[in-house]
N, C-alpha and C. Protein backbone atom coordinates (compact mmCIF):
# COMPACT_ATOMS: atom_id res chain seq x y z
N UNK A 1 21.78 -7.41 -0.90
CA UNK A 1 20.58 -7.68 -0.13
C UNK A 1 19.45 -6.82 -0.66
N UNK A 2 18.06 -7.24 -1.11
CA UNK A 2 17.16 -6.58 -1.51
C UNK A 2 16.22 -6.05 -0.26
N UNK A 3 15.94 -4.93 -0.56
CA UNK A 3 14.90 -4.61 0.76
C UNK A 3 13.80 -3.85 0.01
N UNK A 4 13.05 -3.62 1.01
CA UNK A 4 11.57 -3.02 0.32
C UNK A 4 11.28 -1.77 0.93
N UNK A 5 10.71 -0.90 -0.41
CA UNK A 5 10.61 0.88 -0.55
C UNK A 5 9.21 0.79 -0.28
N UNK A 6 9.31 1.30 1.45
CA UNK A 6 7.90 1.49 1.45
C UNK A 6 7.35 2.34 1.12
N UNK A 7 7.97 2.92 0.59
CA UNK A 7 7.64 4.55 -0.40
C UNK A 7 6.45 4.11 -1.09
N UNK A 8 6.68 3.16 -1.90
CA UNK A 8 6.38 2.58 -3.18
C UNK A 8 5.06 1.56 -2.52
N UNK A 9 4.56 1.44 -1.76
CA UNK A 9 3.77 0.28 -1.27
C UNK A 9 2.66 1.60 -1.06
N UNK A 10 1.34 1.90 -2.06
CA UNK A 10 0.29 2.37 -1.62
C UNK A 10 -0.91 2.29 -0.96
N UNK A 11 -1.74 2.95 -0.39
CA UNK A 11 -3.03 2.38 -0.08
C UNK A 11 -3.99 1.76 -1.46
N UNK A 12 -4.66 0.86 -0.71
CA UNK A 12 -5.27 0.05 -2.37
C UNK A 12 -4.63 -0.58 -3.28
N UNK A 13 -3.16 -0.92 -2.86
CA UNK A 13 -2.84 -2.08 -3.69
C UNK A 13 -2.99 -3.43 -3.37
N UNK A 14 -3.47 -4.06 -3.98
CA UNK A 14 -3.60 -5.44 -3.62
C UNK A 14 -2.45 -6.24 -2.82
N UNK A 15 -2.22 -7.39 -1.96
CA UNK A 15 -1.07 -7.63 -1.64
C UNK A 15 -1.50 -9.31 -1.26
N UNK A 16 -0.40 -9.80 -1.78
CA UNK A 16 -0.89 -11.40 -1.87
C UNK A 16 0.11 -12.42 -1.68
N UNK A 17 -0.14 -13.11 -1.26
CA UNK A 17 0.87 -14.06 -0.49
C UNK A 17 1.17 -15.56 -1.12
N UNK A 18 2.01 -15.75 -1.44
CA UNK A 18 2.52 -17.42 -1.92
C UNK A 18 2.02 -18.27 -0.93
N UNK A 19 1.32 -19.28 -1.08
CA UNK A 19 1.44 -20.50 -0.59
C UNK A 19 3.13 -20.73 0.15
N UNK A 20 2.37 -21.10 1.93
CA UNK A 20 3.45 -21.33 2.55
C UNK A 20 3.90 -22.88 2.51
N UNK A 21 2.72 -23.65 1.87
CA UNK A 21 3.02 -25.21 1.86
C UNK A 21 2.58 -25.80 2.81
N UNK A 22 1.64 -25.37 3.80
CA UNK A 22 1.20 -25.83 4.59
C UNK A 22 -0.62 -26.34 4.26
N UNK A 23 -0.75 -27.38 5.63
CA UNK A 23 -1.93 -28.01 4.86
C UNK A 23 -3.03 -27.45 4.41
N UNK A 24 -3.75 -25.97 5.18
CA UNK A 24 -4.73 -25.33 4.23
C UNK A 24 -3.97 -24.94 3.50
N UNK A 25 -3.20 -24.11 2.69
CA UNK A 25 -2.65 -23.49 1.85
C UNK A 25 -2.91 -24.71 0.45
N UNK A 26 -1.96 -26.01 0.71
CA UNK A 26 -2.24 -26.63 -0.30
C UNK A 26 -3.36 -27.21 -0.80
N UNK A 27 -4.42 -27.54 0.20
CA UNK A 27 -5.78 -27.48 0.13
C UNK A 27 -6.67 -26.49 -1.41
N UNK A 28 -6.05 -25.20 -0.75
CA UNK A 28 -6.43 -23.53 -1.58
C UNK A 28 -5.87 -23.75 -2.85
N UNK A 29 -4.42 -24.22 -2.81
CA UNK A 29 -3.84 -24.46 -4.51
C UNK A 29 -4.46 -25.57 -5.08
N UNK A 30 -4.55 -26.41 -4.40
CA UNK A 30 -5.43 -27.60 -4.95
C UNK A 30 -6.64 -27.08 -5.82
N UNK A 31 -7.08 -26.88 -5.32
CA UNK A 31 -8.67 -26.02 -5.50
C UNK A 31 -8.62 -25.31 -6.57
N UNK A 32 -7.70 -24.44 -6.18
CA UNK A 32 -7.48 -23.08 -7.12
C UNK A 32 -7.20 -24.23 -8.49
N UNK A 33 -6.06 -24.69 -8.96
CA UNK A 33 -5.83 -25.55 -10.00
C UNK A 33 -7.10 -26.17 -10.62
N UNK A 34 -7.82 -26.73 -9.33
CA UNK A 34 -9.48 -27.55 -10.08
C UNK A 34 -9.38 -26.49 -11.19
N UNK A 35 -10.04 -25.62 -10.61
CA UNK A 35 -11.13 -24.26 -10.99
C UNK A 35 -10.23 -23.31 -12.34
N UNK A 36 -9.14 -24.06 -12.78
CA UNK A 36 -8.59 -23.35 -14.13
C UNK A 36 -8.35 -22.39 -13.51
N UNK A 37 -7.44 -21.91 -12.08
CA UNK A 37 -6.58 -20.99 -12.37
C UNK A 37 -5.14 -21.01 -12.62
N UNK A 38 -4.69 -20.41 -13.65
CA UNK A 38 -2.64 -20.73 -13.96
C UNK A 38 -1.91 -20.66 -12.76
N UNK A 39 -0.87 -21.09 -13.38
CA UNK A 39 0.30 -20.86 -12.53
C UNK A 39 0.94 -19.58 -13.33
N UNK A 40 1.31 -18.68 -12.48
CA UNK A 40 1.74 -18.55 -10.53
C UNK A 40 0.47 -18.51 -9.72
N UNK A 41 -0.24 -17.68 -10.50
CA UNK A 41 -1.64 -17.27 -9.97
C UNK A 41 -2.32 -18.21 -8.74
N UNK A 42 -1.95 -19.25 -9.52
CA UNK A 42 -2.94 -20.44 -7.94
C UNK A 42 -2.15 -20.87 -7.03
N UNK A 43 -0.75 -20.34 -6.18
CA UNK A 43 -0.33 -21.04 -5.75
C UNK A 43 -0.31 -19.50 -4.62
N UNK A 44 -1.10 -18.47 -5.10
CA UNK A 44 -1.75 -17.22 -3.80
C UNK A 44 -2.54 -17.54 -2.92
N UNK A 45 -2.20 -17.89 -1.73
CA UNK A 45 -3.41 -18.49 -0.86
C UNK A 45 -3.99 -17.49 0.01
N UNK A 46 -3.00 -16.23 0.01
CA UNK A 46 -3.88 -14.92 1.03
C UNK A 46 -3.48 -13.76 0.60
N UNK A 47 -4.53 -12.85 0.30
CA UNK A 47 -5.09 -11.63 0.14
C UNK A 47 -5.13 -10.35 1.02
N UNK A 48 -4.62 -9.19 0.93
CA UNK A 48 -5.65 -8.81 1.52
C UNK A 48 -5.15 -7.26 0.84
N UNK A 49 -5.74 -5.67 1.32
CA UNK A 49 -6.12 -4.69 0.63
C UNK A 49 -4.59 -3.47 1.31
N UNK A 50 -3.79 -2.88 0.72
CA UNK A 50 -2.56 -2.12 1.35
C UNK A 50 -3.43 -1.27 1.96
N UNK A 51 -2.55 -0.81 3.43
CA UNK A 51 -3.39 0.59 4.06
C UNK A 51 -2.28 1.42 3.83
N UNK A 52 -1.01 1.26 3.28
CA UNK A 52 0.07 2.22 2.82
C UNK A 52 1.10 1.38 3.35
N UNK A 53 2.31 1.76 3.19
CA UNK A 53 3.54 1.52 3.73
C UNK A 53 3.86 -0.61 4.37
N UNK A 54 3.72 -0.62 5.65
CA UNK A 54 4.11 -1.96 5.97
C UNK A 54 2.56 -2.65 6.31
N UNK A 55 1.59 -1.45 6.26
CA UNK A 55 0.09 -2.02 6.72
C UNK A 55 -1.16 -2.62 5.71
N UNK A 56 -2.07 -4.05 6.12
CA UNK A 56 -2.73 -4.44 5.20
C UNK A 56 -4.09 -4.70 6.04
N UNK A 57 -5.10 -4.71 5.79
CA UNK A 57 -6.46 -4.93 6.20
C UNK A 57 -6.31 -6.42 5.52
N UNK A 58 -6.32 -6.98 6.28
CA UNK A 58 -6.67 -8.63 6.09
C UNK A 58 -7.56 -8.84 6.63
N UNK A 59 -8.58 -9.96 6.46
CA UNK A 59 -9.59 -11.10 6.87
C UNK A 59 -8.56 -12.30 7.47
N UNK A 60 -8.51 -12.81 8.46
CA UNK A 60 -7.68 -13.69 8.62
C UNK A 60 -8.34 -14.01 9.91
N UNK A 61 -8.04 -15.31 10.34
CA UNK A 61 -8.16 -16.00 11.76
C UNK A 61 -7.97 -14.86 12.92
N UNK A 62 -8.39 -14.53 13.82
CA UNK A 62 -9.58 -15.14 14.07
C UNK A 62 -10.33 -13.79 13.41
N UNK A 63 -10.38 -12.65 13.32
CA UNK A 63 -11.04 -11.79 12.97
C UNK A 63 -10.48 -10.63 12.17
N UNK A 64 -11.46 -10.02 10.91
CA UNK A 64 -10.15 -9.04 10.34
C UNK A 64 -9.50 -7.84 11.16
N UNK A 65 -8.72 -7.49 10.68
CA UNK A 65 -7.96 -6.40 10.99
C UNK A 65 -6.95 -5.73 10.51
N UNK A 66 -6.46 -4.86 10.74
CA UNK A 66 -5.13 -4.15 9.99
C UNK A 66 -3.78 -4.85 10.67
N UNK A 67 -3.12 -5.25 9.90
CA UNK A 67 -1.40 -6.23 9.97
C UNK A 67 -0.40 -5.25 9.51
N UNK A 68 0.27 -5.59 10.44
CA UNK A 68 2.29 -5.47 9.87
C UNK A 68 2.30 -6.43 9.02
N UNK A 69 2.44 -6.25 7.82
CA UNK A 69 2.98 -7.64 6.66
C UNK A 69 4.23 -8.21 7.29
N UNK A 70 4.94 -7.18 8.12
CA UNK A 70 6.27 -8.08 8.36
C UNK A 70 6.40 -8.55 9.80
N UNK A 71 4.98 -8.16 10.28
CA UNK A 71 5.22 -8.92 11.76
C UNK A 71 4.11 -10.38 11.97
N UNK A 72 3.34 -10.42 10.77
CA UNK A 72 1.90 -11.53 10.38
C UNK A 72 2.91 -12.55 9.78
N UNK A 73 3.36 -11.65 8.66
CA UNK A 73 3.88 -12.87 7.57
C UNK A 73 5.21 -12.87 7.25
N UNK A 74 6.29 -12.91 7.97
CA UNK A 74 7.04 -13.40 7.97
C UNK A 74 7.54 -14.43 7.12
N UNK A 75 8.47 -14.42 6.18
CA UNK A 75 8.92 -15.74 5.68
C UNK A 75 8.32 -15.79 3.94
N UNK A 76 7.29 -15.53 4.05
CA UNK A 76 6.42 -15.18 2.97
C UNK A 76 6.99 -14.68 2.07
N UNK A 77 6.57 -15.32 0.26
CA UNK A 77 6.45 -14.60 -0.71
C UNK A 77 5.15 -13.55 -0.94
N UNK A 78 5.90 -12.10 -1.21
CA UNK A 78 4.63 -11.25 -1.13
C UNK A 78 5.13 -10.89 -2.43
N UNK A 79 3.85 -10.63 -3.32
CA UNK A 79 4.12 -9.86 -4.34
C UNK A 79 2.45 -8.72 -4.10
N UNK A 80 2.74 -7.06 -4.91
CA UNK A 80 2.39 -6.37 -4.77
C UNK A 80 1.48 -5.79 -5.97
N UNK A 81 0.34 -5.66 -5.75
CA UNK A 81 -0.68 -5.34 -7.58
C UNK A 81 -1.51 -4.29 -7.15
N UNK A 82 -1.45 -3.78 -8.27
CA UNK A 82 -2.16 -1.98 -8.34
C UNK A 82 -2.95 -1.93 -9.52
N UNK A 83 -4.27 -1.68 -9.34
CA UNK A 83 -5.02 -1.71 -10.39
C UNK A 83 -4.66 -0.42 -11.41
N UNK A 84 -4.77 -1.09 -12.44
CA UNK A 84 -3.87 -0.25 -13.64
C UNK A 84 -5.18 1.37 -13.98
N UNK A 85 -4.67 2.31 -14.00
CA UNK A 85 -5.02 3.67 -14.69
C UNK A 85 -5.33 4.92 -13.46
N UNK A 86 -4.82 5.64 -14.01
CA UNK A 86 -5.25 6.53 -13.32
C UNK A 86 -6.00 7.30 -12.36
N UNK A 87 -7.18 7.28 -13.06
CA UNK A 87 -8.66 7.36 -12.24
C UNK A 87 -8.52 6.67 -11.15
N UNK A 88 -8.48 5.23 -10.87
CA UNK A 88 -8.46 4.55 -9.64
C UNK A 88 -7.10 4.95 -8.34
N UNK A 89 -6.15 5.45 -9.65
CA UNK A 89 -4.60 5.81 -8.90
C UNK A 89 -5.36 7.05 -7.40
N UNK A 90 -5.57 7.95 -8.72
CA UNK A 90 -5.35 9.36 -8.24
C UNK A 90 -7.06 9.68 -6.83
N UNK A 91 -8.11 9.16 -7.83
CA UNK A 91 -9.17 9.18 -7.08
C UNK A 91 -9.94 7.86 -6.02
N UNK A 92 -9.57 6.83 -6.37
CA UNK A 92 -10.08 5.90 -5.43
C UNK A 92 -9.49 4.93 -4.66
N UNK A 93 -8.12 5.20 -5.12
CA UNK A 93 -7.40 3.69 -4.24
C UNK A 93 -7.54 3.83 -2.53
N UNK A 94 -7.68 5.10 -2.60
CA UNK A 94 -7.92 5.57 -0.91
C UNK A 94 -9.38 4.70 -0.79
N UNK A 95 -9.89 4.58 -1.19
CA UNK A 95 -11.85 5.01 -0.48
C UNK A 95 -11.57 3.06 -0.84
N UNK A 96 -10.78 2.48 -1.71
CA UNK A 96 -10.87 0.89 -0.89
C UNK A 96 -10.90 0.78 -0.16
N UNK A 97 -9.40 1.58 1.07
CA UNK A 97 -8.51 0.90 1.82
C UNK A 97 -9.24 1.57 2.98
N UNK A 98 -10.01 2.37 2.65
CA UNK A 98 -10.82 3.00 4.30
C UNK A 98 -11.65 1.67 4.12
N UNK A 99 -12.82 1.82 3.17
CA UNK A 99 -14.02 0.75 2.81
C UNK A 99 -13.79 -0.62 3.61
N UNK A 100 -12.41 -1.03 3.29
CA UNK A 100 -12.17 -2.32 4.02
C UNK A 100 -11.97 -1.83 5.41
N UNK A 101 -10.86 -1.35 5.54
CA UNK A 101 -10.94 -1.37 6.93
C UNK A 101 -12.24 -1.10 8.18
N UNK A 102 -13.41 -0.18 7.06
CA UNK A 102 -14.37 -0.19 7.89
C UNK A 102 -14.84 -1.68 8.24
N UNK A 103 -14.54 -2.66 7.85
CA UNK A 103 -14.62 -4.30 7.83
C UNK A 103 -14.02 -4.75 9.18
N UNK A 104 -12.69 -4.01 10.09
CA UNK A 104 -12.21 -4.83 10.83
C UNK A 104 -13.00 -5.16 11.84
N UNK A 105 -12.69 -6.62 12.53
CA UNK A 105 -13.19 -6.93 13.61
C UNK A 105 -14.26 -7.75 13.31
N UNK A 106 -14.31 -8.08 12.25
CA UNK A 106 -15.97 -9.00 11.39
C UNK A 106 -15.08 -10.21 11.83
N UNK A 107 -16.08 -11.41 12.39
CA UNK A 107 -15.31 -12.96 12.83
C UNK A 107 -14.80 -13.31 10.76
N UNK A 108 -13.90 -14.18 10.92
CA UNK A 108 -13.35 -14.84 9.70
C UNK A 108 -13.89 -16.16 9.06
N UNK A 109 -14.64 -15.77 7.68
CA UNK A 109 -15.93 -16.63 7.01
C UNK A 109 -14.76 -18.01 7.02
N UNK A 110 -14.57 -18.89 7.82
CA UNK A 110 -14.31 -20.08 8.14
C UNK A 110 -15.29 -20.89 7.45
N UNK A 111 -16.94 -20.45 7.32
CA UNK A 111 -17.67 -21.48 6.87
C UNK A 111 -17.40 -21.43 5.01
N UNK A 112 -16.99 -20.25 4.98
CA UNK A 112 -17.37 -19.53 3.43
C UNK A 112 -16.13 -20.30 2.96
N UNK A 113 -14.89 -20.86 3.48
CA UNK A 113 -14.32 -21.49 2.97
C UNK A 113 -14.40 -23.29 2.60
N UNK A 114 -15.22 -23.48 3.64
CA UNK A 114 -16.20 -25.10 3.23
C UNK A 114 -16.95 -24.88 2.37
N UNK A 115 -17.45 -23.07 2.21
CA UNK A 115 -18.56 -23.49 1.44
C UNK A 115 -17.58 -24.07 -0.34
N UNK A 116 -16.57 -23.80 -0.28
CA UNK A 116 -15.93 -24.00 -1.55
C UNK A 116 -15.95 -25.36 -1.91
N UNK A 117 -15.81 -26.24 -0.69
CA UNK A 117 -15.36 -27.61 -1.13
C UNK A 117 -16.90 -28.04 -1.32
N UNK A 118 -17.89 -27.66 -0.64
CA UNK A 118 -19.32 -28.47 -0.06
C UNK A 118 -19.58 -28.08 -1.86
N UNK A 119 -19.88 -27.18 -2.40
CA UNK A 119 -20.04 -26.34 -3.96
C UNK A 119 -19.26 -27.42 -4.97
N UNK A 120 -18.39 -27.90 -4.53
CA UNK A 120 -17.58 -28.75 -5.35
C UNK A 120 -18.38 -30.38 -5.60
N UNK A 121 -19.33 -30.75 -4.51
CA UNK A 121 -19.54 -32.11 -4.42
C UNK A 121 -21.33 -31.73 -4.79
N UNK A 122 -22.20 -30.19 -4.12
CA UNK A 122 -23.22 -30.70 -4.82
C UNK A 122 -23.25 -29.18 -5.50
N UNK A 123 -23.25 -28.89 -6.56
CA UNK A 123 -23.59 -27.72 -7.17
C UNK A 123 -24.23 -26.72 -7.09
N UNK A 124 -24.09 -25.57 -6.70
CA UNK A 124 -25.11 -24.22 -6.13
C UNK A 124 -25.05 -23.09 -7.07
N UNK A 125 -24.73 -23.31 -8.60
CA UNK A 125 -25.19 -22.64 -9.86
C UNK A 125 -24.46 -21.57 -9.32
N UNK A 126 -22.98 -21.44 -8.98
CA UNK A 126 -22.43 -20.00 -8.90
C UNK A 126 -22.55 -19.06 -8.03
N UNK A 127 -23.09 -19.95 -6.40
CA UNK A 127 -22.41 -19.29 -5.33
C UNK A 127 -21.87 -19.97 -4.42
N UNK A 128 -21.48 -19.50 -3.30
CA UNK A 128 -20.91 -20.01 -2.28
C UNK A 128 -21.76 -20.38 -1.00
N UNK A 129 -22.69 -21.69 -0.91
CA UNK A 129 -24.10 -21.29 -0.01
C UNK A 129 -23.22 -20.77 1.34
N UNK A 130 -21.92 -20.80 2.05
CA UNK A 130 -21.53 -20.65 3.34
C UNK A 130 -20.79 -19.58 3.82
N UNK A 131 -20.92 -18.35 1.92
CA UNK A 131 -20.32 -16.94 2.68
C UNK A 131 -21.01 -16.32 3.17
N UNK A 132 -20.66 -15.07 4.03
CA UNK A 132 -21.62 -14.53 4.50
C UNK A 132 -20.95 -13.12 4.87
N UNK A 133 -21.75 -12.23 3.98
CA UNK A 133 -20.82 -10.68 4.54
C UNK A 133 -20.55 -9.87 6.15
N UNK A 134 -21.51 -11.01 6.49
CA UNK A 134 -20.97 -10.51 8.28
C UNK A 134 -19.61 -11.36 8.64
N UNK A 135 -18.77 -12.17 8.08
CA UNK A 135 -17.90 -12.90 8.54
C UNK A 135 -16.89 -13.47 6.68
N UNK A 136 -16.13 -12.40 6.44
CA UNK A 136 -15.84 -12.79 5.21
C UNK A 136 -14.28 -13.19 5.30
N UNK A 137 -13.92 -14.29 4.02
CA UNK A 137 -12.48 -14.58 3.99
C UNK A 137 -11.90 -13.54 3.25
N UNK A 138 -10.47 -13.74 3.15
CA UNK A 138 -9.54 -12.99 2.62
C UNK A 138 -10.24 -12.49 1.20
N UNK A 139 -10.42 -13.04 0.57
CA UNK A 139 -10.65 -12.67 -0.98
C UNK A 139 -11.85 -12.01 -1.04
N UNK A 140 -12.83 -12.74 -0.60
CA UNK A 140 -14.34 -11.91 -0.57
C UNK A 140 -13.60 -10.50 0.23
N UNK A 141 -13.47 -10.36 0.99
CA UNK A 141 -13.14 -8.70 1.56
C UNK A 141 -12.15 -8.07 0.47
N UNK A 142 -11.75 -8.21 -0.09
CA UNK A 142 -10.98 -7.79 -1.59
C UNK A 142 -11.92 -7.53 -2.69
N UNK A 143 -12.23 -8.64 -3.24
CA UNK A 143 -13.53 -8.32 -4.02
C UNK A 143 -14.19 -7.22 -4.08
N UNK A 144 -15.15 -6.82 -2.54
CA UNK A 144 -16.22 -6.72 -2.45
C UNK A 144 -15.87 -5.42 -1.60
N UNK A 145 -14.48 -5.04 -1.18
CA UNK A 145 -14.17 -3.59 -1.23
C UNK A 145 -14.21 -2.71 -2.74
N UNK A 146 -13.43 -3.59 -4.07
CA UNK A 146 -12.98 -3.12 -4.97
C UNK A 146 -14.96 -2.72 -6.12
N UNK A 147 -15.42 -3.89 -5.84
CA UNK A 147 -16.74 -3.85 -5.69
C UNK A 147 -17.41 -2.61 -5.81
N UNK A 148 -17.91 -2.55 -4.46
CA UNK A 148 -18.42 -1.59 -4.02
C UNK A 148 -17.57 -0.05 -4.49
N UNK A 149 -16.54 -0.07 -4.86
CA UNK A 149 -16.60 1.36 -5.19
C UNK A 149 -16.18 1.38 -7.12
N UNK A 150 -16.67 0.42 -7.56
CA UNK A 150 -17.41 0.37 -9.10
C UNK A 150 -16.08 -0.55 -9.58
N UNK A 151 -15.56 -1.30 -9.27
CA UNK A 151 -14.22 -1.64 -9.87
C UNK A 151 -14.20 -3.10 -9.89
N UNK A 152 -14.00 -3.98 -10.84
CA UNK A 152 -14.20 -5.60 -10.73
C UNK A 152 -13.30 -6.49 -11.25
N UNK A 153 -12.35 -6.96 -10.21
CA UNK A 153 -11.05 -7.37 -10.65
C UNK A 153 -11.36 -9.20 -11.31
N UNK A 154 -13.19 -9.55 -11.04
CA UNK A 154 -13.39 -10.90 -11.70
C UNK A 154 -14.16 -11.03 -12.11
N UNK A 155 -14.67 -10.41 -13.24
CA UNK A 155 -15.99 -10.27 -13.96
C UNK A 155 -16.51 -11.48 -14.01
N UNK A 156 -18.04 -12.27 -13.80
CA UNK A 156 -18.24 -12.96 -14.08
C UNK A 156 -18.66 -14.51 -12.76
N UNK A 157 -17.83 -13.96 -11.56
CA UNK A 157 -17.32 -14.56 -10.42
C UNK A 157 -17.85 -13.86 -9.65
N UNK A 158 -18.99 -14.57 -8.51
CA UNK A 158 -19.68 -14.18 -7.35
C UNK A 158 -18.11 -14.08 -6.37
N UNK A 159 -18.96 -12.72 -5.57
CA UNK A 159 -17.79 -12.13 -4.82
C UNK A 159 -17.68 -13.28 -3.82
N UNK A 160 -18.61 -14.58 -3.26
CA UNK A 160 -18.63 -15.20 -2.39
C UNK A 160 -17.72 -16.48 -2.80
N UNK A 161 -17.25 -16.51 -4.22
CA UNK A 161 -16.81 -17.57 -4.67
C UNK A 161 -15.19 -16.78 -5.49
N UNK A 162 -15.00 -15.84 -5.33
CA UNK A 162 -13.50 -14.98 -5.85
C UNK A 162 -12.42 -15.93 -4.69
N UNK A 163 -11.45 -16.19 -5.48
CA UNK A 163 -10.22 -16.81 -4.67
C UNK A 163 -8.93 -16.00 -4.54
N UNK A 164 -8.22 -16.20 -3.58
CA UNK A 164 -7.16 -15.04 -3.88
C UNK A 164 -6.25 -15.38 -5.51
N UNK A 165 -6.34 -16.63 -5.81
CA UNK A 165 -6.34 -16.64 -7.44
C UNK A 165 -6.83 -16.23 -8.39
N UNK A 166 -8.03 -16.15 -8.30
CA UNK A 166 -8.99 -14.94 -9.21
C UNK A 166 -8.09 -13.70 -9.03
N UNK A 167 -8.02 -13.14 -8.31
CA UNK A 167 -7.36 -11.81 -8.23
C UNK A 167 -5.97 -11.66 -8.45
N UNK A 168 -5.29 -12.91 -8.26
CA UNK A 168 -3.64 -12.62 -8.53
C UNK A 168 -3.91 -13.02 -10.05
N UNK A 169 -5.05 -13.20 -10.84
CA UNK A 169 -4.48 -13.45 -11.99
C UNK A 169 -5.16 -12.69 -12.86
N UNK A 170 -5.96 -11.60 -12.20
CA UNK A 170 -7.26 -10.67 -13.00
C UNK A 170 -5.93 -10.16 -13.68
N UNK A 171 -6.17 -9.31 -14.96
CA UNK A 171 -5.56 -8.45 -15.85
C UNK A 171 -5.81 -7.06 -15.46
N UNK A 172 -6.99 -7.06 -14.49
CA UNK A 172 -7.28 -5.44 -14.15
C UNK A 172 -5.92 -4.79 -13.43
N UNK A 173 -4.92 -5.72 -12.65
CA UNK A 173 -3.92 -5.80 -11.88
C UNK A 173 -2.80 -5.47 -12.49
N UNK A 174 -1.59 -4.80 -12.12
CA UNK A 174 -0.23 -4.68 -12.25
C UNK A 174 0.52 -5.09 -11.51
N UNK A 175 2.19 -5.82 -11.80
CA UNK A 175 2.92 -6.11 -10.66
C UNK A 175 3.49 -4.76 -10.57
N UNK A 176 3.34 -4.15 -9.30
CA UNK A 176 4.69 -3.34 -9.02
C UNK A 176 5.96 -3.81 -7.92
N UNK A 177 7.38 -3.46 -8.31
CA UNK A 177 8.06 -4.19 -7.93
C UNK A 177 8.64 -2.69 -7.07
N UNK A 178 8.64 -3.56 -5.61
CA UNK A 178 8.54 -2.55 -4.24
C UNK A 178 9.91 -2.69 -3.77
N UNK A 179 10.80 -3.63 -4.51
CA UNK A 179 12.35 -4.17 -3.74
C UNK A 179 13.48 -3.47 -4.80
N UNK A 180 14.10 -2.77 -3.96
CA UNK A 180 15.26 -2.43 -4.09
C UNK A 180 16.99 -3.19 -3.87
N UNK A 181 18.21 -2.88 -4.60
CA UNK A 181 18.85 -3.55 -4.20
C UNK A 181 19.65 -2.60 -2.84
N UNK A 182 19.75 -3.33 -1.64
CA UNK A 182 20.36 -2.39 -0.14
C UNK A 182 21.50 -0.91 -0.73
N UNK A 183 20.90 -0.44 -0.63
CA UNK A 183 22.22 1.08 -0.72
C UNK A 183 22.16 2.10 0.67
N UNK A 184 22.24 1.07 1.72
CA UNK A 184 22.25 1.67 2.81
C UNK A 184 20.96 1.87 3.53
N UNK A 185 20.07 1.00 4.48
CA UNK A 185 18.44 1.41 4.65
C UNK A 185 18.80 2.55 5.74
N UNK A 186 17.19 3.33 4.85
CA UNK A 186 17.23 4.03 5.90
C UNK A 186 15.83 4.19 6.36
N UNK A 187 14.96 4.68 6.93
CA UNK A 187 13.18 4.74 7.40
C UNK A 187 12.67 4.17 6.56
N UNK A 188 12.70 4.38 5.15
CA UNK A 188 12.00 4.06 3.97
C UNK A 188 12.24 2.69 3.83
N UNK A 189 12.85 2.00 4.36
CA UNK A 189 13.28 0.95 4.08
C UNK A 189 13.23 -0.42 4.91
N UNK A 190 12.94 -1.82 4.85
CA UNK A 190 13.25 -2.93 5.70
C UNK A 190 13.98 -3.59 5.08
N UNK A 191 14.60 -4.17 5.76
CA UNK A 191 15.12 -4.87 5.49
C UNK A 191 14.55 -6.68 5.28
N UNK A 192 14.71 -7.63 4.42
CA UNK A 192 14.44 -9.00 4.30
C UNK A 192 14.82 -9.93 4.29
C-alpha cells in the first residue's frame, strides 16, 4: 500500500489535480487540448498553492480558502511540483504560500472561466475579458501568487488566461514524488 510523506509535501509547491471526468472537468481538458497543451498536462483541471503538509490554498467554489487535500479531494489523482533551484527553495517558497493565502475568502472567478470559452468565439488579443483579481479561479491565484514574487511558471500567457495546464506543463516545475511504499504509518503519514 503506498501512502504519502507529508514530510515531503512543502509550502509553495504546486499541487494539481487529474481530471475527475466530470462535466466541467472535461469541458477544461477539452479546452486545454484546443489551446496545444500535451498530454498529461491537459487532463489537470485544478490547481492550487501547498501551505505544507495535507494543506492547500485553493480558489474553488464557492470562495478561496485553505483545504485538507484529503478531506476536498478525495479520490483524486494528485501529483506534486516544486519549482526547480534553490533560491526559490530556501528563500521564497514561503512568501507564495502566505501571498496566496492572503487571497482567502475572494468569491470564485466563475465568470473568468466563461471568459475562456466567450475568448474562444470572439477574440480579445490575449486576455481573458471576464477575470477579475477580486474573484479569481484556481490557476490565476497560482500564477499571480508565483507572479508577484518575481517567478513565471508561463512566460508569455496573461495571468487571466494561465490554465491549470499551463502550469502542469511549465518546465519551471519538478515532479516530486511524496508516496512511499506502507512500512508501518505513522503521523507522517496517510494513508490512500
Amino acid at each position: 500500500m503506498s501512502v504519502i510523506d507529508l514530510g515531503k509535501i512543502k509550502m509553495g509547491m504546486l499541487v494539481c489535480f487529474k481530471s475527475d471526468g466530470g462535466w466541467v472537468n472535461n469541458r477544461i481538458v477539452n479546452y486545454q487540448k484546443r489551446i496545444g497543451i500535451p498530454s498529461p498536462a491537459c487532463y489537470i483541471t485544478h490547481v492550487g498553492v501547498s501551505a505544507g503538509g495535507p494543506y492547500m490554498i485553493s480558489a474553488r467554489l464557492p470562495r478561496s480558502k485553505v483545504d485538507n487535500i484529503f478531506e476536498q479531494y478525495q479520490g483524486r489523482i494528485i501529483t506534486f511540483l516544486y519549482w526547480k533551484g534553490d533560491y526559490f527553495r530556501k528563500e521564497k517558497r514561503k512568501n507564495i504560500a502566505f501571498w496566496a493565502a492572503t487571497r482567502s475568502n475572494l468569491p470564485y472567478g466563475f465568470f473568468g472561466l466563461i471568459g475562456f470559452w466567450i475568448r474562444e468565439w470572439i477574440p480579445f488579443w490575449g486576455i481573458n475579458p471576464l477575470s477579475s483579481r477580486k474573484a479569481p479561479f484556481c490557476s490565476m491565484l497560482v500564477a499571480w501568487a508565483f507572479r508577484r514574487e518575481g517567478f513565471d511558471p508561463t512566460p508569455g500567457v496573461s495571468t487571466g488566461l494561465v490554465t491549470p495546464g499551463h502550469l502542469a506543463a511549465s518546465r519551471s516545475f519538478e515532479t516530486v514524488n511524496v508516496y512511499r511504499e506502507d512500512q508501518g504509518a505513522t503521523d507522517l503519514f496517510l494513508r490512500l
